[in-house]
C-alpha atoms as a PDB file:
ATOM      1  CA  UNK A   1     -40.720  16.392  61.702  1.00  0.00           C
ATOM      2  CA  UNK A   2     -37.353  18.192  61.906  1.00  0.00           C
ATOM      3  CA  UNK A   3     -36.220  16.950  58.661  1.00  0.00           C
ATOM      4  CA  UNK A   4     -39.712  17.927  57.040  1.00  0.00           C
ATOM      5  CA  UNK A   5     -38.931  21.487  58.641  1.00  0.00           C
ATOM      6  CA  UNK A   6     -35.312  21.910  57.066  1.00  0.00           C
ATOM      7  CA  UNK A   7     -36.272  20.426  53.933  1.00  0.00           C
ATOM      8  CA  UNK A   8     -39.097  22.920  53.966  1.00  0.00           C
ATOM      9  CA  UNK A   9     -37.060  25.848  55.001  1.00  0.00           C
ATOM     10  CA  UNK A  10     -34.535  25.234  52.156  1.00  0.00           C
ATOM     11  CA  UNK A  11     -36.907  24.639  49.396  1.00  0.00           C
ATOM     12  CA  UNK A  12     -38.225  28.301  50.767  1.00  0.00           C
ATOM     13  CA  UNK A  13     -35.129  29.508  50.414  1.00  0.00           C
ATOM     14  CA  UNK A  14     -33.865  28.667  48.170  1.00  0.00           C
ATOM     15  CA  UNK A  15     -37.155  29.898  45.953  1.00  0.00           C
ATOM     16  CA  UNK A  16     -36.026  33.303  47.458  1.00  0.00           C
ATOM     17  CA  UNK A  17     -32.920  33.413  45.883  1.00  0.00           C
ATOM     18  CA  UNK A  18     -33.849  32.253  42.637  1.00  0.00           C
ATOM     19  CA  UNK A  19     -35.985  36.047  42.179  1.00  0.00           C
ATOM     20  CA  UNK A  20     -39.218  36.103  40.389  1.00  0.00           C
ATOM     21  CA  UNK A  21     -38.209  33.276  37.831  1.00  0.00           C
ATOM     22  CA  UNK A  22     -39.232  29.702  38.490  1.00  0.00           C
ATOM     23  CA  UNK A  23     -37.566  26.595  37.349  1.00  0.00           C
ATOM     24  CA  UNK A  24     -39.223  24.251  34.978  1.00  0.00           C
ATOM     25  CA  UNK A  25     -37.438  21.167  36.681  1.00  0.00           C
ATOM     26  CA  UNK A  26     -35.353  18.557  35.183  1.00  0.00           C
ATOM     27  CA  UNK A  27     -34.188  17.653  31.490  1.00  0.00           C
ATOM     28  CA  UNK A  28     -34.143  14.641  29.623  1.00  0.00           C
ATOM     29  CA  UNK A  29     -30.989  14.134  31.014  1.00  0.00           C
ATOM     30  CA  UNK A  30     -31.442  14.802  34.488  1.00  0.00           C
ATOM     31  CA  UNK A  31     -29.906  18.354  34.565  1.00  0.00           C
ATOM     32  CA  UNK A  32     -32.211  21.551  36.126  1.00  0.00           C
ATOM     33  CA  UNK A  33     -33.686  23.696  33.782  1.00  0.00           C
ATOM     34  CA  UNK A  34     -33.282  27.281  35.922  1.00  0.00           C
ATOM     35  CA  UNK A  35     -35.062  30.509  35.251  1.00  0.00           C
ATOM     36  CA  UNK A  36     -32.005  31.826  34.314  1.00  0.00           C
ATOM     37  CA  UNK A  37     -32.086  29.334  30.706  1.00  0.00           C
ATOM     38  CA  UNK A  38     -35.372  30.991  30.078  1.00  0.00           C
ATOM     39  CA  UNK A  39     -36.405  34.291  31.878  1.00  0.00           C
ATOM     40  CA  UNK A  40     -36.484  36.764  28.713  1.00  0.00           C
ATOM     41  CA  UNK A  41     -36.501  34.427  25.862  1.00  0.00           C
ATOM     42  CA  UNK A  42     -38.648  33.343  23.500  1.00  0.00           C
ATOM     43  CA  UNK A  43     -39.879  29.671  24.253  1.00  0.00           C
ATOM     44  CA  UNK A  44     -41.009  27.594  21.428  1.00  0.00           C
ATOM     45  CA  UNK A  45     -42.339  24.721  23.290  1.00  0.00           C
ATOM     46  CA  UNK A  46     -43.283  21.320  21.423  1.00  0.00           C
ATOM     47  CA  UNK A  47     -45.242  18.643  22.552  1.00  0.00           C
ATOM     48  CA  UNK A  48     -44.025  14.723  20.812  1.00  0.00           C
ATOM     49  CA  UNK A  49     -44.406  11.011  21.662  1.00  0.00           C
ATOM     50  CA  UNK A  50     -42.532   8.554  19.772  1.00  0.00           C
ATOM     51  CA  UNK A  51     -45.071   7.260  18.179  1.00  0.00           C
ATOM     52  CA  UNK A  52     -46.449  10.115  16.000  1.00  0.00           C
ATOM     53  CA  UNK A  53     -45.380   9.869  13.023  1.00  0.00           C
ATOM     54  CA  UNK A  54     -45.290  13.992  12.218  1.00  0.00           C
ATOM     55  CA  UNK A  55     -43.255  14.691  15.221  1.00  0.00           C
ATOM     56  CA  UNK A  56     -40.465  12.200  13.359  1.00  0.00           C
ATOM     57  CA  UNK A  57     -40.131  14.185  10.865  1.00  0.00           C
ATOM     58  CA  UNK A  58     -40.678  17.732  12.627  1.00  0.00           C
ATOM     59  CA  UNK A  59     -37.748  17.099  15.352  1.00  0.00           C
ATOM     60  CA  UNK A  60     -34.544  17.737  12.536  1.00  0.00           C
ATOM     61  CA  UNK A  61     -35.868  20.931  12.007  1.00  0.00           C
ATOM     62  CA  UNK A  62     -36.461  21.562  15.888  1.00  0.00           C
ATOM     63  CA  UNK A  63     -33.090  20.831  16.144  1.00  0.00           C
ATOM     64  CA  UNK A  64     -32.157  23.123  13.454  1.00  0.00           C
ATOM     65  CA  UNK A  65     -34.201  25.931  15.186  1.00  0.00           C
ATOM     66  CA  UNK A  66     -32.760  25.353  18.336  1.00  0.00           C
ATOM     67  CA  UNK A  67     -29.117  25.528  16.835  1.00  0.00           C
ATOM     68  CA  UNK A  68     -30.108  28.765  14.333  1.00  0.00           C
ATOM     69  CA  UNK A  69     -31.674  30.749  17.325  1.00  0.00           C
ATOM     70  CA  UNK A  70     -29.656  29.782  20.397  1.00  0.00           C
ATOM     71  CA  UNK A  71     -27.850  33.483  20.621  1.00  0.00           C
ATOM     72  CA  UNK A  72     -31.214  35.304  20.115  1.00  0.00           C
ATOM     73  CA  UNK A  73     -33.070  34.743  23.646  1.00  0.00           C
ATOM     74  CA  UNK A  74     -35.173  31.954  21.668  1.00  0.00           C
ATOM     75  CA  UNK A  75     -35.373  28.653  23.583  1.00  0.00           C
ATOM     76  CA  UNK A  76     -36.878  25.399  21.619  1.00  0.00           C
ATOM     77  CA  UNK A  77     -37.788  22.981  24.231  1.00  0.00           C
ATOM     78  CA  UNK A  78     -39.975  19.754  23.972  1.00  0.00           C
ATOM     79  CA  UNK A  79     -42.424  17.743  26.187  1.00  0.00           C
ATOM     80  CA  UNK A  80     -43.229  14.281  25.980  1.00  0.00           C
ATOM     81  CA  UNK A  81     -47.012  13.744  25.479  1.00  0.00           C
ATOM     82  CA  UNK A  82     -46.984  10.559  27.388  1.00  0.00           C
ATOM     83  CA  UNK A  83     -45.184  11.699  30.066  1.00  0.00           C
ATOM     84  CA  UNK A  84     -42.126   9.378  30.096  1.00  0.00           C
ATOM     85  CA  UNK A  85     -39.782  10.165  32.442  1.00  0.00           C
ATOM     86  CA  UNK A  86     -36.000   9.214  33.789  1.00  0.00           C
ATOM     87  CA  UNK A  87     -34.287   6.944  31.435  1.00  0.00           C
ATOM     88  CA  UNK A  88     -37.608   6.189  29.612  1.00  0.00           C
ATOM     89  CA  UNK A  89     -37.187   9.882  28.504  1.00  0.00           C
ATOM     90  CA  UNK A  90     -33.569   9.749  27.922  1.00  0.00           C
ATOM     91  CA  UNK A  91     -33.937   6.690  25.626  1.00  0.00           C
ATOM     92  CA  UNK A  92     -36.949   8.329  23.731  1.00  0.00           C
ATOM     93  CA  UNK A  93     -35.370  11.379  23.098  1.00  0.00           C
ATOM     94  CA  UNK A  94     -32.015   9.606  21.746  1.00  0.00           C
ATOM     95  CA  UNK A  95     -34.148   7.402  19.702  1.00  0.00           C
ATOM     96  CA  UNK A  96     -36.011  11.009  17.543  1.00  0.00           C
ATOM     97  CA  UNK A  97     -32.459  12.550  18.002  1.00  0.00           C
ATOM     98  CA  UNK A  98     -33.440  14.823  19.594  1.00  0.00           C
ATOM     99  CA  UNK A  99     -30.514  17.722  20.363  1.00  0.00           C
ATOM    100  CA  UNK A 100     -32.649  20.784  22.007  1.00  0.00           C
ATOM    101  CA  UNK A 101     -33.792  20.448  25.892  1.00  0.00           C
ATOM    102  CA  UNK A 102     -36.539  18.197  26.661  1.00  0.00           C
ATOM    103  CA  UNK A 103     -38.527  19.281  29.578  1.00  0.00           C
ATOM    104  CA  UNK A 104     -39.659  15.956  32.384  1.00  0.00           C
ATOM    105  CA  UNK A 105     -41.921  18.376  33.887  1.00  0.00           C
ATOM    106  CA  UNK A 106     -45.511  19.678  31.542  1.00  0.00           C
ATOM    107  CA  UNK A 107     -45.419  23.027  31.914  1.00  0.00           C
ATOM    108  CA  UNK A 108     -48.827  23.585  30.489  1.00  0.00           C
ATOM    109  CA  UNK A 109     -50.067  24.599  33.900  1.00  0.00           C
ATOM    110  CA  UNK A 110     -47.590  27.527  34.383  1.00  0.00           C
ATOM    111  CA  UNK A 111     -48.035  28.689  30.828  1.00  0.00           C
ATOM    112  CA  UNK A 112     -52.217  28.095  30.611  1.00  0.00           C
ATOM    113  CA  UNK A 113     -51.922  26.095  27.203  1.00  0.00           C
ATOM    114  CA  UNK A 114     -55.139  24.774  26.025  1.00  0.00           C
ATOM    115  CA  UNK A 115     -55.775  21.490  25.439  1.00  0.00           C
ATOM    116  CA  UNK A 116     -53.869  19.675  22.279  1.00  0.00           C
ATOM    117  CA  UNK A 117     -56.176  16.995  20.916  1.00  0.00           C
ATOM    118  CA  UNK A 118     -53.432  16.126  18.343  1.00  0.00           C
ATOM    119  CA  UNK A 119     -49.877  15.947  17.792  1.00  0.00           C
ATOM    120  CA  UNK A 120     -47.353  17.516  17.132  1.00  0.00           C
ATOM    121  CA  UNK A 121     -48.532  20.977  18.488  1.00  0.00           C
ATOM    122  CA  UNK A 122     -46.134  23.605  19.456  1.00  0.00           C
ATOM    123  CA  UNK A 123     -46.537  26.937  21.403  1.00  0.00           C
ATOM    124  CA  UNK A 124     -45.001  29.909  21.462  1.00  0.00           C
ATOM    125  CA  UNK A 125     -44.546  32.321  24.796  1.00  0.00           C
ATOM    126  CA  UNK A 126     -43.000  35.493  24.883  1.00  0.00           C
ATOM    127  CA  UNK A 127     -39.906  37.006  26.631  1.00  0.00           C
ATOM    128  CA  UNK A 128     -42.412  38.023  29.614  1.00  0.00           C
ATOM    129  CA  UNK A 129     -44.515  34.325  29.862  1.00  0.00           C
ATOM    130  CA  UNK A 130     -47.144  34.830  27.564  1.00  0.00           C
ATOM    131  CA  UNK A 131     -48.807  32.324  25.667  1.00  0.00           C
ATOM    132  CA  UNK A 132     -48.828  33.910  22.155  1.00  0.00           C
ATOM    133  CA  UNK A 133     -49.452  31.169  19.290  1.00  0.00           C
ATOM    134  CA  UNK A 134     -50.448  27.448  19.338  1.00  0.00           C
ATOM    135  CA  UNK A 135     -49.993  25.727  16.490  1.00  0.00           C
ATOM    136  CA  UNK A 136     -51.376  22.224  15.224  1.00  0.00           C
ATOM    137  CA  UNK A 137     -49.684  20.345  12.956  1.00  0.00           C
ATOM    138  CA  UNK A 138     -45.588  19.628  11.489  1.00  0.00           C
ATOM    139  CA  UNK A 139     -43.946  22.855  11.646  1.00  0.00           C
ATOM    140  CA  UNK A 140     -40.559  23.748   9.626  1.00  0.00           C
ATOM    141  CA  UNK A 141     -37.881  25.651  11.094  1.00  0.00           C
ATOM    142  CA  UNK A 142     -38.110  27.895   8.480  1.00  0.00           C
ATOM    143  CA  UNK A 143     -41.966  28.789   9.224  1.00  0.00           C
ATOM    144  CA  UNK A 144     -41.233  28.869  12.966  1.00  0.00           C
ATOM    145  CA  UNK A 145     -38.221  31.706  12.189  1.00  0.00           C
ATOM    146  CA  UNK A 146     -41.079  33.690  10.460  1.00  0.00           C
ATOM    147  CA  UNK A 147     -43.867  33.172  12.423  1.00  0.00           C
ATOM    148  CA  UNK A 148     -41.451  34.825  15.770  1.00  0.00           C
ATOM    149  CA  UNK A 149     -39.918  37.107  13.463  1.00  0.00           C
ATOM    150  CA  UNK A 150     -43.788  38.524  13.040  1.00  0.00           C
ATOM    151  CA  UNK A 151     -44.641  38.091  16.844  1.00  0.00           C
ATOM    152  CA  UNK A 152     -41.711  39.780  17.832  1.00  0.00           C
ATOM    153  CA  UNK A 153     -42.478  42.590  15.371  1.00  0.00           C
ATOM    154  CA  UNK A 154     -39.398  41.981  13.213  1.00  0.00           C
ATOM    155  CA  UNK A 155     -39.281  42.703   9.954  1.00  0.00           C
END
């Protein structure tokens, strides 16, 4: 009961000092993803599995997104659609080579996504949470760049 209570207590607090921004738990590689890594950027979220053949071929220019945008409070993050976790994860993600953060935790819940009845599909929220776009289908890094450039009212 005691150890319940601390445990408790410091999960409270430490919520606290975190401020309004929430954490959207661990990486492929074990490491927290903290508010701070997100709160006011762009998120271009993309769900893959392994096994999709699109995805394959959409994850280079993910990568290339990720790299392009990574000083302009844009964060390209991905989700496994069969939920692997812990090494299962790791070794998935290394096999696509994937190089931008891979999320353990779905955060479709915290961001009110609608259901995907395909893949790849890839969503874009804005700098205050938003949901904004979901799109179906292989994306380019190139059409991603223009499609926030537009949401964002650039240019």
């Amino acid at each position: 009961m005691a150890r319940r209570l601390v445990a408790t207590l410091a999960l409270l607090g430490s919520i606290l000092l975190s401020g309004c921004g929430v954490d959207l738990g661990t990486d492929q590689n074990g490491q927290k993803v903290t508010s701070e890594r997100i709160d006011k950027h762009w998120l271009v979220i993309n769900y893959w599995a392994e096994w999709c053949g699109p995805c394959r071929v959409e994850i280079p220019e993910l990568n290339h997104l990720a790299e392009q945008l990574k000083d302009q409070k844009v964060t390209v993050l991905g989700v496994n659609f069969d939920n692997l976790q812990g090494d299962e994860l790791k070794k998935a993600s290394d096999a696509l080579g994937i190089k931008f953060t891979v999320l353990a935790q779905d955060p479709a819940e915290r961001y009110e996504f609608p259901p995907a009845e395909a893949l790849p599909v890839t969503y874009i929220i804005d700098d205050k949470g938003k949901l904004r776009e979901q799109l179906l289908g292989e994306q380019t890094a190139a059409g991603l760049t223009a499609k926030l450039k537009a949401l964002r009212g650039e240019g």
